[in-house]
C-alpha atoms as a PDB file:
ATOM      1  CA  UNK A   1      52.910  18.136 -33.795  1.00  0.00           C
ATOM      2  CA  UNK A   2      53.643  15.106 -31.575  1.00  0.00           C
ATOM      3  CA  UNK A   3      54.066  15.916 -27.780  1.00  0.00           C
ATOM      4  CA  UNK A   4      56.250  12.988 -27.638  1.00  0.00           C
ATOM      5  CA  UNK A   5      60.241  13.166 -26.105  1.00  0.00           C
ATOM      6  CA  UNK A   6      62.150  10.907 -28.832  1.00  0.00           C
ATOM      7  CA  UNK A   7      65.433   8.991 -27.748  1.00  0.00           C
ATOM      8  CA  UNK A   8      67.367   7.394 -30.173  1.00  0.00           C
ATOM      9  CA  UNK A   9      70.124   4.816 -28.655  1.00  0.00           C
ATOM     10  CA  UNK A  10      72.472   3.968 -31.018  1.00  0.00           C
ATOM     11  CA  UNK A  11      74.555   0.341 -30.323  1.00  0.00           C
ATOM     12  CA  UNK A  12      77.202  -1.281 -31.471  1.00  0.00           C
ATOM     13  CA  UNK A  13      75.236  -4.992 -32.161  1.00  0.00           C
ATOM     14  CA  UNK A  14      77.167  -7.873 -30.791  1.00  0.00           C
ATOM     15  CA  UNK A  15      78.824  -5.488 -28.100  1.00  0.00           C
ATOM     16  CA  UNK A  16      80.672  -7.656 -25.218  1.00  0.00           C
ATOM     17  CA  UNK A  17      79.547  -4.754 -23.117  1.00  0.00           C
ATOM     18  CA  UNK A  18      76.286  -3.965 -24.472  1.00  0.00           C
ATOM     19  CA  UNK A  19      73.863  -5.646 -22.418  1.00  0.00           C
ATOM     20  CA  UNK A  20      74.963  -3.504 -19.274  1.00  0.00           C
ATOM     21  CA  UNK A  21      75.294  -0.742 -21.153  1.00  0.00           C
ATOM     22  CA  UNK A  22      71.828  -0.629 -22.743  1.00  0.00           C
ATOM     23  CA  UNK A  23      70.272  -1.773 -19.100  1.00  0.00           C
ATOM     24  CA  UNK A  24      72.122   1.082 -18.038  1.00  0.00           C
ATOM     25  CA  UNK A  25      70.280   3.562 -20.266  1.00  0.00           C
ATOM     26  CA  UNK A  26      67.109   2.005 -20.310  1.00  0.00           C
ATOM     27  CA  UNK A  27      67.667   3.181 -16.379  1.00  0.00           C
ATOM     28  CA  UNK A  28      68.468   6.225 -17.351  1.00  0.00           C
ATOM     29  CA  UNK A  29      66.291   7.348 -19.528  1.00  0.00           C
ATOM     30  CA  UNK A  30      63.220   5.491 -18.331  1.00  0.00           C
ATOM     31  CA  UNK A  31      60.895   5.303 -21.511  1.00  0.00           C
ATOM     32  CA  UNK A  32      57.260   4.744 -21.604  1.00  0.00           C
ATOM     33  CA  UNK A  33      57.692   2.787 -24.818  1.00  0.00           C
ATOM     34  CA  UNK A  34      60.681   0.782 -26.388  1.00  0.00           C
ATOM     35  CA  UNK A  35      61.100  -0.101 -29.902  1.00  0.00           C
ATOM     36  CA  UNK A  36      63.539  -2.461 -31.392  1.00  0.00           C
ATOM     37  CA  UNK A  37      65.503  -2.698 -34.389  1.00  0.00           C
ATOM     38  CA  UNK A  38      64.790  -5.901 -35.066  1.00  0.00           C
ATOM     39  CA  UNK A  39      62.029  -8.016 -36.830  1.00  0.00           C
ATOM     40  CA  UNK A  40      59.168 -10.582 -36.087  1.00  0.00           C
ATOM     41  CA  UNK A  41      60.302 -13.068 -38.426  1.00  0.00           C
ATOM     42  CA  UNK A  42      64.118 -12.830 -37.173  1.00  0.00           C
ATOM     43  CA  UNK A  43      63.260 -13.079 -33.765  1.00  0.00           C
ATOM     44  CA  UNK A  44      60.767 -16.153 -34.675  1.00  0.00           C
ATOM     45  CA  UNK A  45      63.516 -17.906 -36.586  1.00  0.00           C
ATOM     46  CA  UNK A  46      66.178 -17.493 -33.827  1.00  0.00           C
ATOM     47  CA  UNK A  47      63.569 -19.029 -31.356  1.00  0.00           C
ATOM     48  CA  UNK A  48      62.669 -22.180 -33.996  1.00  0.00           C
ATOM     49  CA  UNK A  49      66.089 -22.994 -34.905  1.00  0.00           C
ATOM     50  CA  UNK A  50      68.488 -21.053 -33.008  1.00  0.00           C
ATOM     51  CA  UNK A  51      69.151 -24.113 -30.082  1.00  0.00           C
ATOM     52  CA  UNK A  52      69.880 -26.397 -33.263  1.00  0.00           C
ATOM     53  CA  UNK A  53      72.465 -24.205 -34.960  1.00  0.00           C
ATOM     54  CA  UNK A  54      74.243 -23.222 -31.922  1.00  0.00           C
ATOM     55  CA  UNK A  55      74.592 -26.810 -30.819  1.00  0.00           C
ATOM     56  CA  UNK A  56      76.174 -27.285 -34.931  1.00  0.00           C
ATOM     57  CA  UNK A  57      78.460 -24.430 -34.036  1.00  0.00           C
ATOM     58  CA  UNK A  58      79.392 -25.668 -30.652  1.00  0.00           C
ATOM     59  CA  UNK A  59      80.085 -29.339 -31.489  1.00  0.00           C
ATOM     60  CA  UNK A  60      82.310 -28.105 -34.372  1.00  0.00           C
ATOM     61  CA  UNK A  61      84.088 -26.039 -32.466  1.00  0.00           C
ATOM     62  CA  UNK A  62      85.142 -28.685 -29.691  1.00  0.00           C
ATOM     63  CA  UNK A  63      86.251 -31.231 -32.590  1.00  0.00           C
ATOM     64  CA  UNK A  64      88.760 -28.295 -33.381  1.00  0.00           C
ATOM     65  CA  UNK A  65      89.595 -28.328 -29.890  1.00  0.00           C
ATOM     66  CA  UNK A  66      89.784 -31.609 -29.703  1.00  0.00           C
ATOM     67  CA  UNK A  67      92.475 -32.205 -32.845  1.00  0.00           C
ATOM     68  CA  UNK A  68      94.439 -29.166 -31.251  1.00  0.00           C
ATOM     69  CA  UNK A  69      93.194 -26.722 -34.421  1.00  0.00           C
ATOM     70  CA  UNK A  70      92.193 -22.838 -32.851  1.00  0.00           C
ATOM     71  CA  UNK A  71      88.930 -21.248 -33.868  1.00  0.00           C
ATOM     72  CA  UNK A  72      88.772 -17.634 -34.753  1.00  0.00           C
ATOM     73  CA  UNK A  73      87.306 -15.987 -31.650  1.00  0.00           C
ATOM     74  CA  UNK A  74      85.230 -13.043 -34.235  1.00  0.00           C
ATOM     75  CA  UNK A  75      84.467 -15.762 -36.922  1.00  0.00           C
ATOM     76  CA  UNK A  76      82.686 -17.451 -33.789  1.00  0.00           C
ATOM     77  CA  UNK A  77      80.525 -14.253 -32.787  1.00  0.00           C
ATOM     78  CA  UNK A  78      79.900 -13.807 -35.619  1.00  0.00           C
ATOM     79  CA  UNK A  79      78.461 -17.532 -36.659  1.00  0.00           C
ATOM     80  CA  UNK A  80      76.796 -17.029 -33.448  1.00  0.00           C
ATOM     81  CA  UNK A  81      74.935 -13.770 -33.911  1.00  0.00           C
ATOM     82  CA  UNK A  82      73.170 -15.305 -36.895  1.00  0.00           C
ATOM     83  CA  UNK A  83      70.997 -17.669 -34.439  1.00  0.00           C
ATOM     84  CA  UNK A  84      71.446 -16.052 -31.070  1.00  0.00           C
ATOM     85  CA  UNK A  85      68.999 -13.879 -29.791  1.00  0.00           C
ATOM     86  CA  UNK A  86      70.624 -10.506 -29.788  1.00  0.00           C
ATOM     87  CA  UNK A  87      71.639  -8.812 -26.095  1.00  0.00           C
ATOM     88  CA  UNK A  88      69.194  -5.964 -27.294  1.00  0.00           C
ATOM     89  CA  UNK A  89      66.010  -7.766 -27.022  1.00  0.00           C
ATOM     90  CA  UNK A  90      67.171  -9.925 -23.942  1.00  0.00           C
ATOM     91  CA  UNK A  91      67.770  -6.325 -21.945  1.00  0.00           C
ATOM     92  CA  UNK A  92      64.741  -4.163 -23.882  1.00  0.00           C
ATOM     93  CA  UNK A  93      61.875  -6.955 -23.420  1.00  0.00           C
ATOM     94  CA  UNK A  94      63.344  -7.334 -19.736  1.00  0.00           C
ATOM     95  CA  UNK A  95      63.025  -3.862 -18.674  1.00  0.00           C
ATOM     96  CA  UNK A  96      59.471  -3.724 -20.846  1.00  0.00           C
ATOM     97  CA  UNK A  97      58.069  -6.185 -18.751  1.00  0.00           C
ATOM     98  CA  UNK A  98      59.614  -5.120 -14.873  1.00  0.00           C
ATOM     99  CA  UNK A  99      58.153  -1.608 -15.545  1.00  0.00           C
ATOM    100  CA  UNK A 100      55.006  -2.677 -17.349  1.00  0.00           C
ATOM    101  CA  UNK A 101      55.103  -0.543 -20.522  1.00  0.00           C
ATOM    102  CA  UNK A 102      54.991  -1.023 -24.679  1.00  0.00           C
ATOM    103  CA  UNK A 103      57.890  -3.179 -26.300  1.00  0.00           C
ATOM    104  CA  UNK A 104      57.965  -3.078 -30.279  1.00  0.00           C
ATOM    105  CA  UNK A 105      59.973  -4.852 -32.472  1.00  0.00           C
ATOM    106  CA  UNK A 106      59.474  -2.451 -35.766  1.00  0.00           C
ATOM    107  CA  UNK A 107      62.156  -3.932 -38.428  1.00  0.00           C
ATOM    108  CA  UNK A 108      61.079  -5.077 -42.040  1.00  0.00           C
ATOM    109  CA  UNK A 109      60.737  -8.780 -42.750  1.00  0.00           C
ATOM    110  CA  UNK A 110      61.451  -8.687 -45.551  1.00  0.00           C
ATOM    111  CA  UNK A 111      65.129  -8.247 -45.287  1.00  0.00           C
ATOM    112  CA  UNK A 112      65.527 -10.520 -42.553  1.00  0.00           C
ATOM    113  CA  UNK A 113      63.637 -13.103 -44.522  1.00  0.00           C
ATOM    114  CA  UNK A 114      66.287 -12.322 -47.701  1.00  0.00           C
ATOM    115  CA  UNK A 115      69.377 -12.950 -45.236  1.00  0.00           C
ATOM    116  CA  UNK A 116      67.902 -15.833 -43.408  1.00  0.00           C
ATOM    117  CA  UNK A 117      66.773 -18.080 -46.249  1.00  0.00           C
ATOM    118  CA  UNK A 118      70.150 -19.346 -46.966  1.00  0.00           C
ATOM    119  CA  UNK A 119      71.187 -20.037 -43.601  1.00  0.00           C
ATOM    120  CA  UNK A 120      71.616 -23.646 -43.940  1.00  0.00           C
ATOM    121  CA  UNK A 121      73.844 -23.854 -46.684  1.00  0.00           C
ATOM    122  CA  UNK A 122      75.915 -20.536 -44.557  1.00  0.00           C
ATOM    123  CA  UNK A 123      75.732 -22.774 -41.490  1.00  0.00           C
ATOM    124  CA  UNK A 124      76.634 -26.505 -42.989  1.00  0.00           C
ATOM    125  CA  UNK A 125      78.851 -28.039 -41.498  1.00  0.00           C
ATOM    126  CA  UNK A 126      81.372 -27.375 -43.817  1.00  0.00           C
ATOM    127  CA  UNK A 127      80.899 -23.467 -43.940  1.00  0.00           C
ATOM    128  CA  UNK A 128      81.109 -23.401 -40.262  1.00  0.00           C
ATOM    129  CA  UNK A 129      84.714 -25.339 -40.518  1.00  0.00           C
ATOM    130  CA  UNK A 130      86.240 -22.697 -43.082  1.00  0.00           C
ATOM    131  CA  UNK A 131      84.973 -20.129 -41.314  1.00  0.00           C
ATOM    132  CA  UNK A 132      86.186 -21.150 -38.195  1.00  0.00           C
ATOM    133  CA  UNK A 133      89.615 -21.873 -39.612  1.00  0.00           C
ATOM    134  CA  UNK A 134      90.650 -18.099 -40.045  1.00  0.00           C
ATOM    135  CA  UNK A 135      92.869 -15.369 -38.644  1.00  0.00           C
ATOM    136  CA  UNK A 136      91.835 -13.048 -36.729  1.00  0.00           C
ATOM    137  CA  UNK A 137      92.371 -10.378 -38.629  1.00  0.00           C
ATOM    138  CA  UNK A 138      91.493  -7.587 -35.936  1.00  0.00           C
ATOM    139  CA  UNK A 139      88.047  -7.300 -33.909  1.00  0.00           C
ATOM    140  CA  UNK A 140      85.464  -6.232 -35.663  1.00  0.00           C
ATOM    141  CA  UNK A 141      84.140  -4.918 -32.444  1.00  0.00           C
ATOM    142  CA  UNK A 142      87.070  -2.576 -32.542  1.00  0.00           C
ATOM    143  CA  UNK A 143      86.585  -1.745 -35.862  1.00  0.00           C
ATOM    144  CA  UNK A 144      82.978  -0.546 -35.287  1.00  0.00           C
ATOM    145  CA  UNK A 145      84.008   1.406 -32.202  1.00  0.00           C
ATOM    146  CA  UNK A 146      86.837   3.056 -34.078  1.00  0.00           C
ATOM    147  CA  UNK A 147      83.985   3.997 -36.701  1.00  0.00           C
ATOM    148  CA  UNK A 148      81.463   5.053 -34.094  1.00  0.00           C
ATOM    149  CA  UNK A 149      83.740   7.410 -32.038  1.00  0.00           C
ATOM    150  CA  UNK A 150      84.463   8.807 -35.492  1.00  0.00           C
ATOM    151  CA  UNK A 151      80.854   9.541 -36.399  1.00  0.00           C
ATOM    152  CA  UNK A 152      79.592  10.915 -32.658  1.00  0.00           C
ATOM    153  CA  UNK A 153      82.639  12.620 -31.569  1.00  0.00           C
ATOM    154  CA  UNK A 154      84.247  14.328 -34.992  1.00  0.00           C
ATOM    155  CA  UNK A 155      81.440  14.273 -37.257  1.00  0.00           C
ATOM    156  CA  UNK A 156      83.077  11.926 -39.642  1.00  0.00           C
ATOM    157  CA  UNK A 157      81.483   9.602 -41.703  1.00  0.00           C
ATOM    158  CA  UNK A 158      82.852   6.227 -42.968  1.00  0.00           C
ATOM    159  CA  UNK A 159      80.282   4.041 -42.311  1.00  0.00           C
ATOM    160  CA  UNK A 160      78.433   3.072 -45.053  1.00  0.00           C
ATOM    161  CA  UNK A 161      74.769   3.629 -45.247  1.00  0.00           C
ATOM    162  CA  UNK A 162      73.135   2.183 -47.959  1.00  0.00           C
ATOM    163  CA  UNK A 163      69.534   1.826 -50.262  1.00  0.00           C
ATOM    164  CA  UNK A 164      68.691  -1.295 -47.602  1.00  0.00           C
ATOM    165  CA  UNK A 165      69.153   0.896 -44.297  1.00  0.00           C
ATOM    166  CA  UNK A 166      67.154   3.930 -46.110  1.00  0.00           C
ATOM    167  CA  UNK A 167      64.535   1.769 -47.154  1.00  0.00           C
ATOM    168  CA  UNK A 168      64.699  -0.097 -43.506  1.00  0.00           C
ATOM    169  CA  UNK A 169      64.560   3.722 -41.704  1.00  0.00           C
ATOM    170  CA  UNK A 170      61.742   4.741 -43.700  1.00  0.00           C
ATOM    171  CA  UNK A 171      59.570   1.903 -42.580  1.00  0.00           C
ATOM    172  CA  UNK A 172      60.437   2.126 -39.027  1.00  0.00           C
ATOM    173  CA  UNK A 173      60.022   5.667 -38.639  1.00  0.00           C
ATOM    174  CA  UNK A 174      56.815   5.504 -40.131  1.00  0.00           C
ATOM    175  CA  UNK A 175      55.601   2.611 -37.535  1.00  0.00           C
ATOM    176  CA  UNK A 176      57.228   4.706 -35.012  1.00  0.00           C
ATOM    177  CA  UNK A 177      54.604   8.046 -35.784  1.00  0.00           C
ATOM    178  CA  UNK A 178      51.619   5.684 -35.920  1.00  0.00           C
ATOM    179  CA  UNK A 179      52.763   4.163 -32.387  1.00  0.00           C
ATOM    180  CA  UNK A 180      52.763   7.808 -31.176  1.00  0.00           C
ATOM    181  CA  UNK A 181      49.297   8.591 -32.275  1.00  0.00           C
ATOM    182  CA  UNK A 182      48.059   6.181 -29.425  1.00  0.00           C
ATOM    183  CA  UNK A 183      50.629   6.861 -26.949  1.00  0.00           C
ATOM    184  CA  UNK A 184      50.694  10.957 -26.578  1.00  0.00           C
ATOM    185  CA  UNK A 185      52.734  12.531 -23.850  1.00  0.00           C
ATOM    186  CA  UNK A 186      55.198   9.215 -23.548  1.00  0.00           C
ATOM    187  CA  UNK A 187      58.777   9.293 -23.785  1.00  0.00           C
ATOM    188  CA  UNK A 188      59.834   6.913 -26.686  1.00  0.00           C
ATOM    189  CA  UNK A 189      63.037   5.400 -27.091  1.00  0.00           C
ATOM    190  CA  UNK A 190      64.557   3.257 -30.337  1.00  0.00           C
ATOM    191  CA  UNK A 191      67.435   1.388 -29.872  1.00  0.00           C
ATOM    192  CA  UNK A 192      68.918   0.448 -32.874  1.00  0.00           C
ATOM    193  CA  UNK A 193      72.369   0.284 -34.658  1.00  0.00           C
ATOM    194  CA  UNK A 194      74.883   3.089 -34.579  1.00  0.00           C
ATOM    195  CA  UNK A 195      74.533   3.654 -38.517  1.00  0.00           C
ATOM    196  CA  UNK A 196      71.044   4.231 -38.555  1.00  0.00           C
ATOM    197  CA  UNK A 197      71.392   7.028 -36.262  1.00  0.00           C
ATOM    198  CA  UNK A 198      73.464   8.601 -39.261  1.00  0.00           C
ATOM    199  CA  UNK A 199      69.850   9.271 -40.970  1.00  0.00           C
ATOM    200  CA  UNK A 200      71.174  11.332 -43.880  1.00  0.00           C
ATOM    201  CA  UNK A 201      67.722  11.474 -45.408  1.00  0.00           C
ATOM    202  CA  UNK A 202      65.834  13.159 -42.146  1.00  0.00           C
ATOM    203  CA  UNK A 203      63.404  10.539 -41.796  1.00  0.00           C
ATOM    204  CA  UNK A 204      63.417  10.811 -37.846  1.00  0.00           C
ATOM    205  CA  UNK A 205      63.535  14.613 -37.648  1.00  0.00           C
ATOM    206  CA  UNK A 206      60.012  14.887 -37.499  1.00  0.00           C
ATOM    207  CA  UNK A 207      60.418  13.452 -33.786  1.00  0.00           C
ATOM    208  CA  UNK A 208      62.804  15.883 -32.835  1.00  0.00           C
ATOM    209  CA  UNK A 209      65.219  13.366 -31.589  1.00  0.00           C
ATOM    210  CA  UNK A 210      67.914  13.131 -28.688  1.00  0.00           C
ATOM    211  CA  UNK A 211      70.764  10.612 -30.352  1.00  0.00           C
ATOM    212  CA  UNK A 212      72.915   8.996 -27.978  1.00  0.00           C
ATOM    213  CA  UNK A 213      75.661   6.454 -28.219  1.00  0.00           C
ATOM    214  CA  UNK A 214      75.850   3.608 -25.927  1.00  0.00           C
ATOM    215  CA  UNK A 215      79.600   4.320 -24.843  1.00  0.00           C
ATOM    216  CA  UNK A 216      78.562   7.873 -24.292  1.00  0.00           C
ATOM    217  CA  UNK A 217      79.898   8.709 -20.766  1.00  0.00           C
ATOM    218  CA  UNK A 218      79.736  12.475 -21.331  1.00  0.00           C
ATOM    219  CA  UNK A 219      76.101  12.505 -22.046  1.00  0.00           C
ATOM    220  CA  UNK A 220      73.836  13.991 -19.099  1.00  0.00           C
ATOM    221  CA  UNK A 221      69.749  13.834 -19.161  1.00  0.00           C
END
């Protein structure tokens, strides 16, 4: 049985607030090892090409501005979270290195390799135009929140959670025991999307875990 203390931080991914929430907990709960939702190759591709398809996005946008025309302010994020590198790693790898201990990033390529193939014909310039052009049709940001306080605080699940994230889980959970087996006595933590914390198939319960959500402010270690 592993002698390991298992967090499991749950996010809301492209959270205005997350990056001092998530240094915050890192704080907090002070793990020995950190492991990351997120893969190699996404985190390769956003360092290759992530300058050039922000500076696409960017110089698109200020034509808009330029002919008077608005951009959507969550088409933008979103466009943006495609080729930035996400607040999660920026925060995670920081605290990694001040306090000297292991950083993983555990997601499948696969998947990330699947979404990313296309992203030149998603990001022409074109694409980026249309998208730009719409309503706002509410945050998503809001949306997810309104979704997340549902799940930790009533027990109510709307979210989906589908074949992909199972599949996804399974992986991770199983790099996450075989990271264990060389690091007894350490107090993980995995930060990783809200959903996955939903884990209807048990795959982290062999770690015994402690789930908390970023926006927690009830939650005392």
């Amino acid at each position: 049985m592993s002698t390991n203390t298992f967090f499991m931080l749950g996010v809301i991914h492209r959270d205005e607030e997350g990056p001092a929430l998530l240094k915050d907990w890192l704080a907090r709960i002070k793990p020995g090892v950190v492991t990351l939702e997120l893969s190699h190759y996404g985190m390769r591709f956003r360092r290759e090409v992530g300058e050039e398809y922000t500076k696409r996005i960017n110089k698109i946008v200020a034509k808009r501005e330029e002919r008077g025309e608005s951009c959507s302010r969550e088409a933008l994020k979103s466009l943006l979270s495609y080729v930035n590198i996400p607040y999660e790693y920026d925060e995670a790898s920081a605290y990694a290195a001040e306090y000297g201990i292991p950083f993983y990033l555990i997601d499948m390529d696969f998947f990330s390799y699947v979404k990313l193939r296309t992203i030149e014909d998603l990001l022409s310039d074109e694409n980026i135009e249309m998208v730009l052009a719409r309503a706002d049709e509410g945050s998503n940001g809001n949306q997810e929140m309104a979704m997340a306080r549902l799940y930790f605080e009533k027990g109510v699940t709307i979210a989906q959670y589908d074949r992909e994230m199972f599949i996804r889980d399974r992986y991770m959970s199983a790099k996450i025991q075989n990271l264990m087996k060389g690091n007894h006595d350490k107090r993980f933590l995995h930060v990783c999307g809200w959903q996955h914390m939903q884990d209807p198939s048990n795959l982290y319960r062999q770690f015994n875990p402690i789930k908390v959500f970023s926006h927690d402010k009830t939650f005392c270690l």
